[in-house]
N, C-alpha and C. Protein backbone atom coordinates (compact mmCIF):
# COMPACT_ATOMS: atom_id res chain seq x y z
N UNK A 1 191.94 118.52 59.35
CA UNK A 1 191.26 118.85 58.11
C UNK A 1 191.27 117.68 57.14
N UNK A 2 192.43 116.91 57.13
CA UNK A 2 192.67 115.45 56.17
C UNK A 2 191.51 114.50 56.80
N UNK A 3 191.51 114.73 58.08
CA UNK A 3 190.38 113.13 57.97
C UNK A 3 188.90 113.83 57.60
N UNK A 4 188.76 115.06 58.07
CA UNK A 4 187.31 115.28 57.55
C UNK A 4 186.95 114.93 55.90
N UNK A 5 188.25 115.29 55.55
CA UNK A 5 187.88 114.93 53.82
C UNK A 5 188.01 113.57 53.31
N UNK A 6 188.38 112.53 54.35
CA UNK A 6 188.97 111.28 53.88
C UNK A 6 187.91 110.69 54.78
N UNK A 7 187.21 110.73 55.64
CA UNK A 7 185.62 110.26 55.33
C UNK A 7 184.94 109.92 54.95
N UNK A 8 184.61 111.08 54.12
CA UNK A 8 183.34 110.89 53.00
C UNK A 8 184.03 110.19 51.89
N UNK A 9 185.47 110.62 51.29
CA UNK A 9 185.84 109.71 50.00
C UNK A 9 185.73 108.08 50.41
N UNK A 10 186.30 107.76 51.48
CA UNK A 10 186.35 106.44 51.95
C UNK A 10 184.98 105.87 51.94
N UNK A 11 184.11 106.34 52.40
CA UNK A 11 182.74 106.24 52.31
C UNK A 11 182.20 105.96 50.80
N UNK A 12 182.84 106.85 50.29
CA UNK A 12 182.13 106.77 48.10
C UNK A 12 182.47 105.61 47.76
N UNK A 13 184.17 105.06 48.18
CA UNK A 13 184.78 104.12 48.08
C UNK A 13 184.12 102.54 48.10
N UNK A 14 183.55 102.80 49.60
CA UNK A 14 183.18 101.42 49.97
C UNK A 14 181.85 101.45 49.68
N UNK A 15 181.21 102.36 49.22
CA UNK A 15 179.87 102.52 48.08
C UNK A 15 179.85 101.55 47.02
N UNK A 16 181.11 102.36 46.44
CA UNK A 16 181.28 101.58 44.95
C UNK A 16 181.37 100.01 45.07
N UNK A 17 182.33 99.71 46.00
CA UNK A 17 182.21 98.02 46.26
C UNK A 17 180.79 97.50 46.62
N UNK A 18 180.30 98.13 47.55
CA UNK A 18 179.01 97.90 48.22
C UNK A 18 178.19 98.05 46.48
N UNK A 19 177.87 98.96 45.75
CA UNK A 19 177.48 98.19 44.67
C UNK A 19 177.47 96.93 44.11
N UNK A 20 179.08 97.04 43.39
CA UNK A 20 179.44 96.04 42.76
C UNK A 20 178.30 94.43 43.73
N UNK A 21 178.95 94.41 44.88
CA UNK A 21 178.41 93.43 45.48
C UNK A 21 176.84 93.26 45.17
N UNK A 22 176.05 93.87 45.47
CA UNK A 22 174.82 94.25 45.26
C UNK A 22 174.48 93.92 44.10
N UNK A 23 175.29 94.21 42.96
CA UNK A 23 174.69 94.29 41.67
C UNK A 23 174.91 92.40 41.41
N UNK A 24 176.63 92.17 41.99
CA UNK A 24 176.12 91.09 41.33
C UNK A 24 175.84 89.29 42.11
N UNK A 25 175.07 90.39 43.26
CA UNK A 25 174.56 89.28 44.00
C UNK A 25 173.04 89.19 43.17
N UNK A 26 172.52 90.33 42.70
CA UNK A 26 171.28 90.21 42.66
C UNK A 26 171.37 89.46 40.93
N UNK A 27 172.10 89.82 39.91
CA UNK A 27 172.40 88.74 38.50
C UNK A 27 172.50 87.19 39.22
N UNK A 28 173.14 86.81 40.33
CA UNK A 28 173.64 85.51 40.60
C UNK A 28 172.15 85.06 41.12
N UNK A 29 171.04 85.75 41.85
CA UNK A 29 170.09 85.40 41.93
C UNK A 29 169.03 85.24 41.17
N UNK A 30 169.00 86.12 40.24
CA UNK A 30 168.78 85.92 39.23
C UNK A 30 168.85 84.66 38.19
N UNK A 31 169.81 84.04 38.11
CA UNK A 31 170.19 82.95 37.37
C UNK A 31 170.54 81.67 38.27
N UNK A 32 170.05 82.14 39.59
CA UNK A 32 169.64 81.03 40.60
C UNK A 32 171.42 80.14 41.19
N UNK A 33 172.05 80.89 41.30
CA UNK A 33 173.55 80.81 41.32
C UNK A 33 173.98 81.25 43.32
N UNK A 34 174.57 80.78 43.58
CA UNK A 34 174.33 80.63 45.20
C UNK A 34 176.11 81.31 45.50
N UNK A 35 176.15 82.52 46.16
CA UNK A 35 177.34 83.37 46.40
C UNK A 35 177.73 82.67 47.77
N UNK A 36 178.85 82.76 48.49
CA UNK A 36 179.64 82.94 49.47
C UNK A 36 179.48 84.37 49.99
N UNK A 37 180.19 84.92 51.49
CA UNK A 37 180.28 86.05 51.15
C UNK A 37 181.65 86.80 50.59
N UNK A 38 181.60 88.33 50.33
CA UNK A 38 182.32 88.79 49.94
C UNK A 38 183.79 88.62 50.98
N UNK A 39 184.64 89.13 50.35
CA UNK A 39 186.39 89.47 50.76
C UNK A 39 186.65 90.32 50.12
N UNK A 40 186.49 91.41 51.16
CA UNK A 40 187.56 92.98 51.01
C UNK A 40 189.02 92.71 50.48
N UNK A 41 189.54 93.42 49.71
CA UNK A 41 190.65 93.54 48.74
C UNK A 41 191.10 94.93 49.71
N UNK A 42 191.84 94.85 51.02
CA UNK A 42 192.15 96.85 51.23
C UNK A 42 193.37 96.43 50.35
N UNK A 43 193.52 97.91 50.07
CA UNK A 43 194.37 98.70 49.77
C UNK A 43 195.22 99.90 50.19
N UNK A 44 196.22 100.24 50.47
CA UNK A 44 196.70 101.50 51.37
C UNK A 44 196.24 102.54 50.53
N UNK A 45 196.75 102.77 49.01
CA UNK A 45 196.39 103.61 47.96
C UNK A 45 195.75 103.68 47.52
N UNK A 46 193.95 103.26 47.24
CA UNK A 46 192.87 103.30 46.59
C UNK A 46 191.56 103.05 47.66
N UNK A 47 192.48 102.36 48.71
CA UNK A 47 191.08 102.13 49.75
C UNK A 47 190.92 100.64 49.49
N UNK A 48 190.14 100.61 48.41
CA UNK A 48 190.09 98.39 48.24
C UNK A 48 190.30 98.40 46.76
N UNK A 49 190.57 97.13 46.50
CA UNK A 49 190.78 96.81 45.31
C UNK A 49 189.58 95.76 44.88
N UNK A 50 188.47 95.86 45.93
CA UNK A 50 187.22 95.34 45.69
C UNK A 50 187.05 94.30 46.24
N UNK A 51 186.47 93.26 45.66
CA UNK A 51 186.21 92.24 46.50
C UNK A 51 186.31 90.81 46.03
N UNK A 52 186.37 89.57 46.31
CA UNK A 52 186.33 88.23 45.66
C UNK A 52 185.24 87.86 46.47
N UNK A 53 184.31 86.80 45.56
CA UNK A 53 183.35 86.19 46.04
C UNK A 53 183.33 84.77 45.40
N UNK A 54 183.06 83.96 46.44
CA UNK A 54 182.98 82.27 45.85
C UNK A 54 181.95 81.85 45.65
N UNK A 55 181.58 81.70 44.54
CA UNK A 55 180.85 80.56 43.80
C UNK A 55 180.44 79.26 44.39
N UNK A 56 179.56 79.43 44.92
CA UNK A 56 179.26 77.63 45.80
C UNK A 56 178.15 77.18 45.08
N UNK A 57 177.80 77.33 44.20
CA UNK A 57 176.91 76.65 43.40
C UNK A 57 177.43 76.43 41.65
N UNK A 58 176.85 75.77 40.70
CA UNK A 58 177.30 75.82 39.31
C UNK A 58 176.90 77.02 38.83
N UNK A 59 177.24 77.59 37.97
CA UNK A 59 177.03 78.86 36.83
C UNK A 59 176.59 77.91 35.74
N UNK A 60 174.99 78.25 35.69
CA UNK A 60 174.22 77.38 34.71
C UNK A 60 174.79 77.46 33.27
N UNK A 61 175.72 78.48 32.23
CA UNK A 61 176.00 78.28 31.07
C UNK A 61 176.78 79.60 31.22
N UNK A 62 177.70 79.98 30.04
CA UNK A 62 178.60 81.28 30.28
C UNK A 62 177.54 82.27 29.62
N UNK A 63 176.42 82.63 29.24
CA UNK A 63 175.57 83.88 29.36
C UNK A 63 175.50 83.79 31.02
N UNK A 64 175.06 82.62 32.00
CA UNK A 64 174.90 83.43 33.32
C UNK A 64 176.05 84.43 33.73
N UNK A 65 177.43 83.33 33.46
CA UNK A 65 178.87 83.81 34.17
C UNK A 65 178.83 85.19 33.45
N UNK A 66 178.46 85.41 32.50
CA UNK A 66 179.04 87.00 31.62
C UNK A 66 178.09 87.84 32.60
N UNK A 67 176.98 87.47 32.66
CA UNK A 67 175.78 88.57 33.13
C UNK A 67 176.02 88.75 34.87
N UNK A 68 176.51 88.03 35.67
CA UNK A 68 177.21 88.13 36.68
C UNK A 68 178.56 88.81 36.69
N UNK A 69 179.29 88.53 35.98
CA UNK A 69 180.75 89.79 36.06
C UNK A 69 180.11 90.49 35.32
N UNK A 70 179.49 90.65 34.49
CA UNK A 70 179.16 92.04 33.89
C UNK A 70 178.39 92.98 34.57
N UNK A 71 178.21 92.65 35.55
CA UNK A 71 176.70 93.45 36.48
C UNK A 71 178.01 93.90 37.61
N UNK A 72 178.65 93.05 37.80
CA UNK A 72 179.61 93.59 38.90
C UNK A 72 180.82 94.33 38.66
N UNK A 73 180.66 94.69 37.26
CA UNK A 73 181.50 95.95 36.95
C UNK A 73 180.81 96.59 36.54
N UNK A 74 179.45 96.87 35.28
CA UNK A 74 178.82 97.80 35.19
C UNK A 74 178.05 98.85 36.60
N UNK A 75 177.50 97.98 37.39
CA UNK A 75 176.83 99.00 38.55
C UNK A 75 177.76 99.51 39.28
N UNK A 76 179.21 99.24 39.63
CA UNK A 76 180.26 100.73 40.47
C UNK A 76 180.60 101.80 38.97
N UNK A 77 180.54 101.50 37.99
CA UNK A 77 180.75 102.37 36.57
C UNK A 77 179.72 103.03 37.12
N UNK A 78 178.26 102.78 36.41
CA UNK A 78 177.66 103.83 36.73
C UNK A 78 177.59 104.67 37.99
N UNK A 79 177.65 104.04 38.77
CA UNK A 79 177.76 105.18 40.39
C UNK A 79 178.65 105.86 40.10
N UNK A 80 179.82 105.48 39.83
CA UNK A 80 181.31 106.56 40.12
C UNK A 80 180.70 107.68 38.86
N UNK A 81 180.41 107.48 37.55
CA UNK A 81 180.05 108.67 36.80
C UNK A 81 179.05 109.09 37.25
N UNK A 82 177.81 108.74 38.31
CA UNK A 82 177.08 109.26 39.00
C UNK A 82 177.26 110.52 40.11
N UNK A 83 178.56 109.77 40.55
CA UNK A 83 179.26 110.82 41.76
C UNK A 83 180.24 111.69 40.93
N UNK A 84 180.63 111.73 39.74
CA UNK A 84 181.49 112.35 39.29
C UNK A 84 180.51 113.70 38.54
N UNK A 85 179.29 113.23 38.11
CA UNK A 85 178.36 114.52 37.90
C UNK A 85 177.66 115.37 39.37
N UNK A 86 177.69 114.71 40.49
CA UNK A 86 176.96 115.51 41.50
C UNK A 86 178.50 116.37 41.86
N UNK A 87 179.39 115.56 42.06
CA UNK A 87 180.69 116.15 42.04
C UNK A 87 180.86 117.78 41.34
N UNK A 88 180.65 117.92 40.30
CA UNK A 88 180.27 118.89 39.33
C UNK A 88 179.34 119.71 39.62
N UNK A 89 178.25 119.30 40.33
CA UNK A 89 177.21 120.31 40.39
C UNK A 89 177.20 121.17 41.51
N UNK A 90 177.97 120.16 42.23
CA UNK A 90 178.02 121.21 43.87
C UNK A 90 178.85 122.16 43.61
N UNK A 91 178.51 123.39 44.61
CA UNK A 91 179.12 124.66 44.98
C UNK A 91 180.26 124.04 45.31
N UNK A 92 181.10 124.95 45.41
CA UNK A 92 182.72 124.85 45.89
C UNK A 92 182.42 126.24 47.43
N UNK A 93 182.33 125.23 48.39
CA UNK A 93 181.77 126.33 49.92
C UNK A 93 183.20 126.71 50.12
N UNK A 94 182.91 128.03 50.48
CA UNK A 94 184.30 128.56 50.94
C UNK A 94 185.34 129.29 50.49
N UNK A 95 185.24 128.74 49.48
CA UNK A 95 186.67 128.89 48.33
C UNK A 95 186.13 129.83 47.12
N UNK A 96 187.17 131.01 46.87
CA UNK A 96 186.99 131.53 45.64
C UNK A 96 187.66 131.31 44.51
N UNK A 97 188.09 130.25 44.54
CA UNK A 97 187.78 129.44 43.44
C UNK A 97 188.63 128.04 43.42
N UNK A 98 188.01 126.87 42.17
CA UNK A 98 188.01 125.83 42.31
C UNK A 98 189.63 125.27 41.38
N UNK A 99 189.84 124.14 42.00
CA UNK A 99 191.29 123.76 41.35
C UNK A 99 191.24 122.26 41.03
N UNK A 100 191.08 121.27 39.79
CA UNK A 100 190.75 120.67 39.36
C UNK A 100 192.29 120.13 38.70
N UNK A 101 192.70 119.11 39.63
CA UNK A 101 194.09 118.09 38.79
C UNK A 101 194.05 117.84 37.53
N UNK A 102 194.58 118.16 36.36
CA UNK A 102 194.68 117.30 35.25
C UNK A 102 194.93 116.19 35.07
N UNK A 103 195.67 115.62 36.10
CA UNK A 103 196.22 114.28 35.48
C UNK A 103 195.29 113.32 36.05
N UNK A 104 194.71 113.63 36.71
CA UNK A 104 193.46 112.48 37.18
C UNK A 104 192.30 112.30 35.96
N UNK A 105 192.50 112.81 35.56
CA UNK A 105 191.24 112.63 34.11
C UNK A 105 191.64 112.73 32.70
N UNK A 106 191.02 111.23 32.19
CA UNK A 106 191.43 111.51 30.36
C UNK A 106 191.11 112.78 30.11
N UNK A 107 191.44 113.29 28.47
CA UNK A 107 191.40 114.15 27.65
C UNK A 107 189.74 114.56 27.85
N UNK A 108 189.14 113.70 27.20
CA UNK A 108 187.73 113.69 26.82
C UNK A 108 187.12 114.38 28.36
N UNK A 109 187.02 113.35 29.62
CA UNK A 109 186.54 113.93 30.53
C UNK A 109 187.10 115.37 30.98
N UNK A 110 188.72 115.63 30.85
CA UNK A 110 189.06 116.53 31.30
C UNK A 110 188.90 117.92 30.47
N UNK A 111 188.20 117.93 29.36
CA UNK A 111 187.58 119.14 28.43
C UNK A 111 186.50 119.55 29.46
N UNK A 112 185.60 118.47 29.76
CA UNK A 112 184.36 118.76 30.61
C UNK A 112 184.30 119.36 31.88
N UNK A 113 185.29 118.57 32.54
CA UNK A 113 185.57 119.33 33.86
C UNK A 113 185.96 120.31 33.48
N UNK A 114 187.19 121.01 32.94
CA UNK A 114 187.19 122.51 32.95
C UNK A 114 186.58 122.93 31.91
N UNK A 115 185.76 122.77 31.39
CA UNK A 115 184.68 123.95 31.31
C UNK A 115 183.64 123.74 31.94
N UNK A 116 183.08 122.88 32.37
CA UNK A 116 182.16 123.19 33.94
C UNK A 116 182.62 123.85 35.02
N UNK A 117 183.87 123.79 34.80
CA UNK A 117 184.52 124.60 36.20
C UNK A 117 184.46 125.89 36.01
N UNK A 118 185.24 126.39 34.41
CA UNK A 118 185.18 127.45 33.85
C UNK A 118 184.55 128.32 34.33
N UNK A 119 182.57 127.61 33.61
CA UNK A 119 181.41 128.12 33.84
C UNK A 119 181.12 128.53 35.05
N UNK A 120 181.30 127.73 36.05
CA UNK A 120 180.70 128.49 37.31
C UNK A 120 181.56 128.54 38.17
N UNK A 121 183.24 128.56 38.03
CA UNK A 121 183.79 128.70 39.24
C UNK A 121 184.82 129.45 38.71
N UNK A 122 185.79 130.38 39.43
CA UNK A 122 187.00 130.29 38.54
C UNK A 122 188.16 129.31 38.93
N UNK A 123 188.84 129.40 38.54
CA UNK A 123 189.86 128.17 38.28
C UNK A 123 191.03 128.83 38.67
N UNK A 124 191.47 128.10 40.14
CA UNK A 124 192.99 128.47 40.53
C UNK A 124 193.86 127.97 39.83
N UNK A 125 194.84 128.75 40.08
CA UNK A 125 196.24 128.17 39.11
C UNK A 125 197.19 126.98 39.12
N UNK A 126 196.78 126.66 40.82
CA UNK A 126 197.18 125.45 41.39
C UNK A 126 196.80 124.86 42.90
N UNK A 127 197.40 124.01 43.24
CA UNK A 127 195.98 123.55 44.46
C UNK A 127 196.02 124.49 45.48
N UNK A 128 194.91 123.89 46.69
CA UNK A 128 195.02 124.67 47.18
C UNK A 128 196.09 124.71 48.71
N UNK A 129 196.63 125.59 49.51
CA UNK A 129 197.44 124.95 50.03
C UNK A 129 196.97 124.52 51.37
């Protein structure tokens, strides 16, 4: 039952990198800046810790360098709050009802999750076993 579910997360995982990369290969082309390829960062506890990429060309002025790391942390941001709303919208198959960690989420997000959960699921008291 653990690997069926550690699959797909591993999969979201190497999404999010697979962004990042993406996003800021395409700024470095953009500003005509020439990448290496990437290097996986694994991790036992998170999956990766992302990736390093070398620079084989100059970074024409620090607006390019900002707009290159900035693209390669903004585009896994938006995906992960991307997957964190489809996350939300799906049914909970199976289960009568849904159980949502607190400590994985600030204050702010964690108002939202339980009351989206509230709303359409009920809310176990603790996980499930």
């Amino acid at each position: 039952a653990a690997i069926g579910v550690g699959q797909p997360v591993g999969a979201l995982i190497l999404s999010l990198a697979g962004a990042s990369e993406l996003a800021r290969r395409a700024a470095a082309d953009r500003w005509g800046v020439r990448l290496g390829l990437p290097l996986l960062l694994p991790s036992n506890v998170v999956g990766t810790f992302g990736a390093c990429t070398r620079v084989l060309s100059p970074v024409p002025d620090a607006i390019a360098g900002f707009d290159i790391a900035a693209s390669a942390v903004a585009a896994p941001l938006l995906a992960s709050l991307l997957l964190v709303l489809l996350g939300l919208l799906m049914p909970a198959e199976g289960r009568d009802c849904v159980w949502v960690n607190p400590g994985l989420f600030p204050s702010l997000l964690q108002r939202a999750v339980f009351s989206s959960a509230e709303a359409h699921w009920p809310v176990c008291p603790g996980p499930p076993p």
